[in-house]
Protein backbone atom coordinates (compact mmCIF):
# COMPACT_ATOMS: atom_id res chain seq x y z
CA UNK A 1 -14.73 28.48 16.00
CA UNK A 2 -12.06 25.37 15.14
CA UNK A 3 -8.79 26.52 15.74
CA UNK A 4 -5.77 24.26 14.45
CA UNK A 5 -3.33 23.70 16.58
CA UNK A 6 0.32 23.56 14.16
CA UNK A 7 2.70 21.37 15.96
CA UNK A 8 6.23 20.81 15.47
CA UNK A 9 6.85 18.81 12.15
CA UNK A 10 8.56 15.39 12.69
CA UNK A 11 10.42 15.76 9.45
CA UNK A 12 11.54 18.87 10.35
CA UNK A 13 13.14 17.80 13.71
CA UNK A 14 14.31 14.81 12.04
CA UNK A 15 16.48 17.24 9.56
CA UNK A 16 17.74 19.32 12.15
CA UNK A 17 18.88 16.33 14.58
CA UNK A 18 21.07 15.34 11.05
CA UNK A 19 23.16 18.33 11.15
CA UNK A 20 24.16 17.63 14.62
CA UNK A 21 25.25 14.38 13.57
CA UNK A 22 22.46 12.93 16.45
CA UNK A 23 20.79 9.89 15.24
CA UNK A 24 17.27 10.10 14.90
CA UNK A 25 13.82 7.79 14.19
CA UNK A 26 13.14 8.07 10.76
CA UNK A 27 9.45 10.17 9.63
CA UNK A 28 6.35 8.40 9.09
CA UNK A 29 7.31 8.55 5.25
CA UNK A 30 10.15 7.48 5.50
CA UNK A 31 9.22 4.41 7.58
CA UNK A 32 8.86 1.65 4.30
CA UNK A 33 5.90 -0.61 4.35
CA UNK A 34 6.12 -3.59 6.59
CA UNK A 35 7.73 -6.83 4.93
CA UNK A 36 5.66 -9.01 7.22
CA UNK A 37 3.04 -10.65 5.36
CA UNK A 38 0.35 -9.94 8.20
CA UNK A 39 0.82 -5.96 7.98
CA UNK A 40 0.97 -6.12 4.12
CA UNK A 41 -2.45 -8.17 4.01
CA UNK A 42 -4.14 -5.70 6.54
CA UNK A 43 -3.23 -2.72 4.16
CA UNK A 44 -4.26 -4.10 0.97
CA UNK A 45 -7.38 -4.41 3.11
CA UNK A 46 -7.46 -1.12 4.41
CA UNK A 47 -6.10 0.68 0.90
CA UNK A 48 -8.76 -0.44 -1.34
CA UNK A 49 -11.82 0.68 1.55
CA UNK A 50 -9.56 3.51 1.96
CA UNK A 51 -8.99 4.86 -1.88
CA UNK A 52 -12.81 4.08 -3.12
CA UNK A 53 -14.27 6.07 0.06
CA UNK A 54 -12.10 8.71 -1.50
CA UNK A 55 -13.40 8.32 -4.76
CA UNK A 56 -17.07 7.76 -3.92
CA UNK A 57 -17.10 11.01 -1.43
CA UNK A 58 -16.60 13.38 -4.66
CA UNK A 59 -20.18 12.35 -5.41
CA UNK A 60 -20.97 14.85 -2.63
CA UNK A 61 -23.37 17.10 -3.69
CA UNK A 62 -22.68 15.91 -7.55
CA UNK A 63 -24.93 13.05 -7.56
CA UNK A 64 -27.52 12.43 -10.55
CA UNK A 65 -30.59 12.40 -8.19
CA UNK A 66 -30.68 13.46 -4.18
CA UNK A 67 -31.05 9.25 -3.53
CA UNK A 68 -28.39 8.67 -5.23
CA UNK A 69 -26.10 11.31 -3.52
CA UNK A 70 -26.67 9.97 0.24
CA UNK A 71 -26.27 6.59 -1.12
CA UNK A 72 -23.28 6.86 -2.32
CA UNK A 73 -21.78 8.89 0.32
CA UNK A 74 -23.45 6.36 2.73
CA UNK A 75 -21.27 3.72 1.46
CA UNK A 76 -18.11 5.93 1.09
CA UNK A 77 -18.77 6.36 5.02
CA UNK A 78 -18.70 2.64 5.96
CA UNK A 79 -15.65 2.15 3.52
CA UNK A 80 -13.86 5.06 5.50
CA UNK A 81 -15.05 3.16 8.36
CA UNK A 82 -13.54 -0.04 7.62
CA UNK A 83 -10.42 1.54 6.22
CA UNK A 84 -9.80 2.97 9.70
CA UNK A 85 -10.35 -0.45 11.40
CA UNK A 86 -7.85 -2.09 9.69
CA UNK A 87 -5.31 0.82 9.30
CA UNK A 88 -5.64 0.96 12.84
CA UNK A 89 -5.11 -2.73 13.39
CA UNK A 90 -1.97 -2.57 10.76
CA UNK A 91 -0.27 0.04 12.77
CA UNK A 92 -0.65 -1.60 16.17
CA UNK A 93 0.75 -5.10 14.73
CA UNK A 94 3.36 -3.36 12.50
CA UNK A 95 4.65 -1.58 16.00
CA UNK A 96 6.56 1.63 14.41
CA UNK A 97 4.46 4.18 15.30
CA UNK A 98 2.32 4.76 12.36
CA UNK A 99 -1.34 4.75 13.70
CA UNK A 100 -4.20 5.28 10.78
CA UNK A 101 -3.80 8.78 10.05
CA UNK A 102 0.06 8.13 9.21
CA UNK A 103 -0.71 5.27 7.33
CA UNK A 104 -3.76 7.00 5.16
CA UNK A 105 -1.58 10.63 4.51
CA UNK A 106 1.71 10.03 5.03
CA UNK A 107 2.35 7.57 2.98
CA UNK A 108 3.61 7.86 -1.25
CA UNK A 109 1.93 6.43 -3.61
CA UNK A 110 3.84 3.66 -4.10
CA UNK A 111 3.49 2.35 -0.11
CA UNK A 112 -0.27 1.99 -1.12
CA UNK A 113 -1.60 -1.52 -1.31
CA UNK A 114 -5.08 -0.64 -3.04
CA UNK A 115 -6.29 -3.26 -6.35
CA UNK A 116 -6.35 -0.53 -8.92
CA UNK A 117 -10.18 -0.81 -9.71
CA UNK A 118 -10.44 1.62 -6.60
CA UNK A 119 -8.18 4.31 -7.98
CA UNK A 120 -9.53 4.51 -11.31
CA UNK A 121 -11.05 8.00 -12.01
CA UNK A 122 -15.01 8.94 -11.92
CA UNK A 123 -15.35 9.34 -16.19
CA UNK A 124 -18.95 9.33 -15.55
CA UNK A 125 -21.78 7.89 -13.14
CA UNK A 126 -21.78 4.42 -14.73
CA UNK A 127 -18.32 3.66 -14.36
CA UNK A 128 -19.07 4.56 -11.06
CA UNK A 129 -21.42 2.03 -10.65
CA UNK A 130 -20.21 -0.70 -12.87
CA UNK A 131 -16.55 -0.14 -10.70
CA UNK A 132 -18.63 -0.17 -7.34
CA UNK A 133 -20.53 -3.68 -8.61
CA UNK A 134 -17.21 -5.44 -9.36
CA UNK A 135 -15.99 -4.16 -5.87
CA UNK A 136 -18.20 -5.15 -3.96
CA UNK A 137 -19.55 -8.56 -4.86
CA UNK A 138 -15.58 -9.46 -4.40
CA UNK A 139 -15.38 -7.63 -1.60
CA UNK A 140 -18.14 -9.26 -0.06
CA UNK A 141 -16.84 -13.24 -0.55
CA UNK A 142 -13.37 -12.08 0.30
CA UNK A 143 -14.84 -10.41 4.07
CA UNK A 144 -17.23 -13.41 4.17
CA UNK A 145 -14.30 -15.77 4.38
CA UNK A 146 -12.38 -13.37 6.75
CA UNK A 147 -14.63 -13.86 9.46
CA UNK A 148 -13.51 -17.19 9.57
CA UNK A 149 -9.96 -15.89 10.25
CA UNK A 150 -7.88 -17.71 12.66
CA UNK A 151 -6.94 -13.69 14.14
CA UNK A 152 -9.69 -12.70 16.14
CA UNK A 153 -9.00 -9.09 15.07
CA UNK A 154 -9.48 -9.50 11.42
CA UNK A 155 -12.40 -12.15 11.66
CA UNK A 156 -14.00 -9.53 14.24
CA UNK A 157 -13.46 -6.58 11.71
CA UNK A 158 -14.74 -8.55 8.18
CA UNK A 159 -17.71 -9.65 10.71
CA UNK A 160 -18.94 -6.26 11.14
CA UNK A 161 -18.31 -4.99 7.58
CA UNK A 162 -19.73 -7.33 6.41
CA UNK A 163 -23.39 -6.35 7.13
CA UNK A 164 -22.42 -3.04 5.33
CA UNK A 165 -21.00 -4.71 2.67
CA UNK A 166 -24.19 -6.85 2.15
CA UNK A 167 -26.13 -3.84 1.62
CA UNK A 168 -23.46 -2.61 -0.60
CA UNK A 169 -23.88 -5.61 -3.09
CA UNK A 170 -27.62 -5.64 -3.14
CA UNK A 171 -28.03 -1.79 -4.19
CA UNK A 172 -25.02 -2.36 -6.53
CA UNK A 173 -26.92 -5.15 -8.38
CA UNK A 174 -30.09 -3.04 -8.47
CA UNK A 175 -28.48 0.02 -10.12
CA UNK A 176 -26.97 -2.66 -12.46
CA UNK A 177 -30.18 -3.78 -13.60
CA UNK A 178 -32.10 -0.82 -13.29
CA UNK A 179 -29.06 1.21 -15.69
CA UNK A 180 -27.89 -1.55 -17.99
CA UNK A 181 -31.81 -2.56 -18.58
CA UNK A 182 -33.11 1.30 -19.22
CA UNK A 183 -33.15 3.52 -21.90
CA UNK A 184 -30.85 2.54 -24.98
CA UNK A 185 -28.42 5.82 -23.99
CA UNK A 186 -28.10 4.13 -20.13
CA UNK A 187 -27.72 0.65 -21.62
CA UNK A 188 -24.68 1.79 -23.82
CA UNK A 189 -23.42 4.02 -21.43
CA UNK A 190 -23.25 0.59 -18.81
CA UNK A 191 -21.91 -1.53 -21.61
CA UNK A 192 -18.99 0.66 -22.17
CA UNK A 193 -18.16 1.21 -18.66
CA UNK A 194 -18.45 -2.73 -18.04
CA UNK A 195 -15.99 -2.74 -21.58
CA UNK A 196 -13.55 -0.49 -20.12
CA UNK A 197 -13.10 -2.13 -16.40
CA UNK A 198 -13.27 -5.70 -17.48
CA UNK A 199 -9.64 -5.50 -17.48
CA UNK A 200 -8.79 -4.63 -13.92
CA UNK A 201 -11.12 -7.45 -12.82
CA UNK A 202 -8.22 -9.75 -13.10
CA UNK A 203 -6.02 -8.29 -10.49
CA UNK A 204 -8.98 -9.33 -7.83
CA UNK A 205 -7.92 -13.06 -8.27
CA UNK A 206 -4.46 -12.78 -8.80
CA UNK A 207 -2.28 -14.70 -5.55
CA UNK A 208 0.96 -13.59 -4.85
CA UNK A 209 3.17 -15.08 -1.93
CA UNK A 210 1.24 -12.85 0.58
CA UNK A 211 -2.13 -14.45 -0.19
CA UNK A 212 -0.54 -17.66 0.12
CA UNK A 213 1.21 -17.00 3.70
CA UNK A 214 -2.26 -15.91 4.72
CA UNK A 215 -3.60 -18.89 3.77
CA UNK A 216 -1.39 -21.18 5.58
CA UNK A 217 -1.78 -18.90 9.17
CA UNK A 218 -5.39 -19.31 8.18
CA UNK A 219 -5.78 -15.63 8.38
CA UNK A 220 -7.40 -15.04 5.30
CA UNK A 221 -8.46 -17.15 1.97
CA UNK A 222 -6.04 -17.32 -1.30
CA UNK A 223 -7.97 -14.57 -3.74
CA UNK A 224 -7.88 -17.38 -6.48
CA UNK A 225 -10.42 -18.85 -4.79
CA UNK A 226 -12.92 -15.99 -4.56
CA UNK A 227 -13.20 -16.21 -8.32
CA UNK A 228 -15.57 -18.68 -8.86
CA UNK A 229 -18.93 -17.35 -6.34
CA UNK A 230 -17.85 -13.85 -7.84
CA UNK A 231 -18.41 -15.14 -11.38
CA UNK A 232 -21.80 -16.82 -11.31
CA UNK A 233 -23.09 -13.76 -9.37
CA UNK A 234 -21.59 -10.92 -11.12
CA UNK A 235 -22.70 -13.23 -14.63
CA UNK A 236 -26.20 -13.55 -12.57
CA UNK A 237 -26.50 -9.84 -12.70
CA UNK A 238 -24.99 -8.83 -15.82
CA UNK A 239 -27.65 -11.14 -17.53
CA UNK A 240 -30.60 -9.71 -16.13
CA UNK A 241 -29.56 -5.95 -16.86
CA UNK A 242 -29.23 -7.27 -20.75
CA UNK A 243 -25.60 -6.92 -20.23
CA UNK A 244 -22.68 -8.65 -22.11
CA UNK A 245 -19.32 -9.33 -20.03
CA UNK A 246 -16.34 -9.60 -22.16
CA UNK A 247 -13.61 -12.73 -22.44
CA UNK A 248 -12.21 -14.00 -18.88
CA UNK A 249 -8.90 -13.70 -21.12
CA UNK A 250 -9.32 -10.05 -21.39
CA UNK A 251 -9.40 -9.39 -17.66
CA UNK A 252 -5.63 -10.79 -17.47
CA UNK A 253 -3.19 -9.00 -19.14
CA UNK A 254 -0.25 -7.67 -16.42
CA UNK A 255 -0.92 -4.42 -17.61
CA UNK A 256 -4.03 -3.90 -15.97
CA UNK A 257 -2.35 -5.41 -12.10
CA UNK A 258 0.03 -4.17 -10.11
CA UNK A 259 -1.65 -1.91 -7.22
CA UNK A 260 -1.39 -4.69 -4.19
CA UNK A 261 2.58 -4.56 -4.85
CA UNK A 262 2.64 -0.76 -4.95
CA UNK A 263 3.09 -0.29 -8.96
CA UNK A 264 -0.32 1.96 -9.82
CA UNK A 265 -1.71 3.97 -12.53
CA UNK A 266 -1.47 7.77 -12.31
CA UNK A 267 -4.65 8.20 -10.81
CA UNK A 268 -3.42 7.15 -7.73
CA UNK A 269 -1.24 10.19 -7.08
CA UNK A 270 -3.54 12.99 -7.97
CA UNK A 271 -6.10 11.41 -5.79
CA UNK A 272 -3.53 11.44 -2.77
CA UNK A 273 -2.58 14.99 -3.60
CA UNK A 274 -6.27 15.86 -2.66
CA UNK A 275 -6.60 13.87 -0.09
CA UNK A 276 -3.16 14.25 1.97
CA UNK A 277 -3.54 18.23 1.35
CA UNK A 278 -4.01 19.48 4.79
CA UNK A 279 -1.87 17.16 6.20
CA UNK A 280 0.91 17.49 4.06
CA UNK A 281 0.81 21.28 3.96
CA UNK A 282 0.45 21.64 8.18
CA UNK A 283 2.51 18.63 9.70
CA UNK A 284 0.99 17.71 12.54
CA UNK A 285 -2.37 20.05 12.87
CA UNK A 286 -4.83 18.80 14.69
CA UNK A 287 -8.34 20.37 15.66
């Protein structure tokens, strides 16, 4: 039998040190997220893997086919996986305490650095898959350039993530073609999913003054210039699964960015109210 073991909550000591007029460290939610460039990049790194494992793991047992079901949750697995590499790496260079379990449930939703394509709720199984596609192929020339990193850490990391990654994109592109070229109901059911994410596909390319510090340090490429290889392959794919991609202009309106700054939709906060449950509710437990 697991038995958790309820320790004293930080928060809680923290309020009662306050009344004695004692200063004390501040709570792991309290603690804001880093303003150094390096730490910022590693979450947005870590968020997105972080926030789609989430999403992907309430396939569990709901998955259209038993195939489908362990692949999905396969991949949700090497995303949690990653997520905890560079959460882990984030906390150690931020140096306040906050290891990867901090960082993933004690955190608001606003302190998240995730692109909002990862937050966006499961409608049906073809936005899953059409949301998955645009992830990954960016995901894989974004790690593919990270493991030329000047950090050994984060070219170490992207180097090993990116052999899951690579299998990622390849069964992405398949259930592409093998949806979007189907029956006319899976065709239309692709094309509208493809319709409604367009939009958020911006936000991918988007640099802000992070990307370009990361740049500079060589730590990691401008997004910007991930844009082009993602095009011609996502375009590649589309075409062969008789799919039509909408305007470049359509994917970048404002509205539709936001989630690498900390400004997200609603999603976001329902999916860390499942997710930070236990955590939240028992400070501290452990097994």
């Amino acid at each position: 039998m697991m038995t958790i073991v309820l320790k004293q909550d930080p928060a809680m000591s923290a309020s009662v040190a306050n009344k004695t007029g004692t200063q004390v460290k501040p709570t792991p939610t309290e603690l804001a997220a880093s303003t150094t460039p390096l730490v910022e990049g590693l979450l947005r790194l870590g968020d997105s893997a972080l926030v789609l494992s989430q999403r992907l793991s309430a396939w569990c047992g709901h998955g259209p086919a038993i195939e489908e079901d362990m692949a999905l949750t396969n991949v949700a697995l090497d995303l949690l996986g990653q997520s905890r590499m560079w959460l882990t790496l984030a906390g150690s260079v931020e140096g306040a305490g906050r290891d990867e379990d901090a960082l993933a449930y004690l955190r608001d939703a606003n302190q998240f650095r995730n692109v909002l394509l990862t937050e966006l709720p499961d409608e049906d199984y073809a936005r899953t898959i059409v949301r998955q596609f645009f992830f990954d192929v960016w995901h894989y020339f974004l790690l593919e350039r990270l493991t030329l990193s000047t950090n050994p850490d984060i070219s170490a990391i992207a180097a090993k993530s990116l052999k899951e990654v690579t299998y990622h994109v390849r069964r992405a592109s398949d259930m592409i073609v093998r949806l979007g070229d189907g029956t006319a109901e899976s065709h239309q059911r692709m094309q509208d999913a493809v319709d409604a994410l367009w939009p958020y596909t911006g936000e991918l390319f988007v640099d802000d003054a992070i990307d370009l510090v990361w740049e500079k340090e060589g730590w990691g490429p401008k997004v910007s210039s991930l844009q082009s290889a993602w095009s011609e392959h996502v375009g590649q794919v589309m075409a062969e699964a008789t799919l039509t991609l909408p305007a470049a202009e359509a994917a970048m309106h404002a509205a539709f960015r936001g989630g690498r700054t900390g400004r997200h939709t609603e999603h976001l906060g329902f999916l860390l109210a499942e997710m930070q449950f236990l955590q939240r509710a028992y400070p501290g437990a452990s097994w």
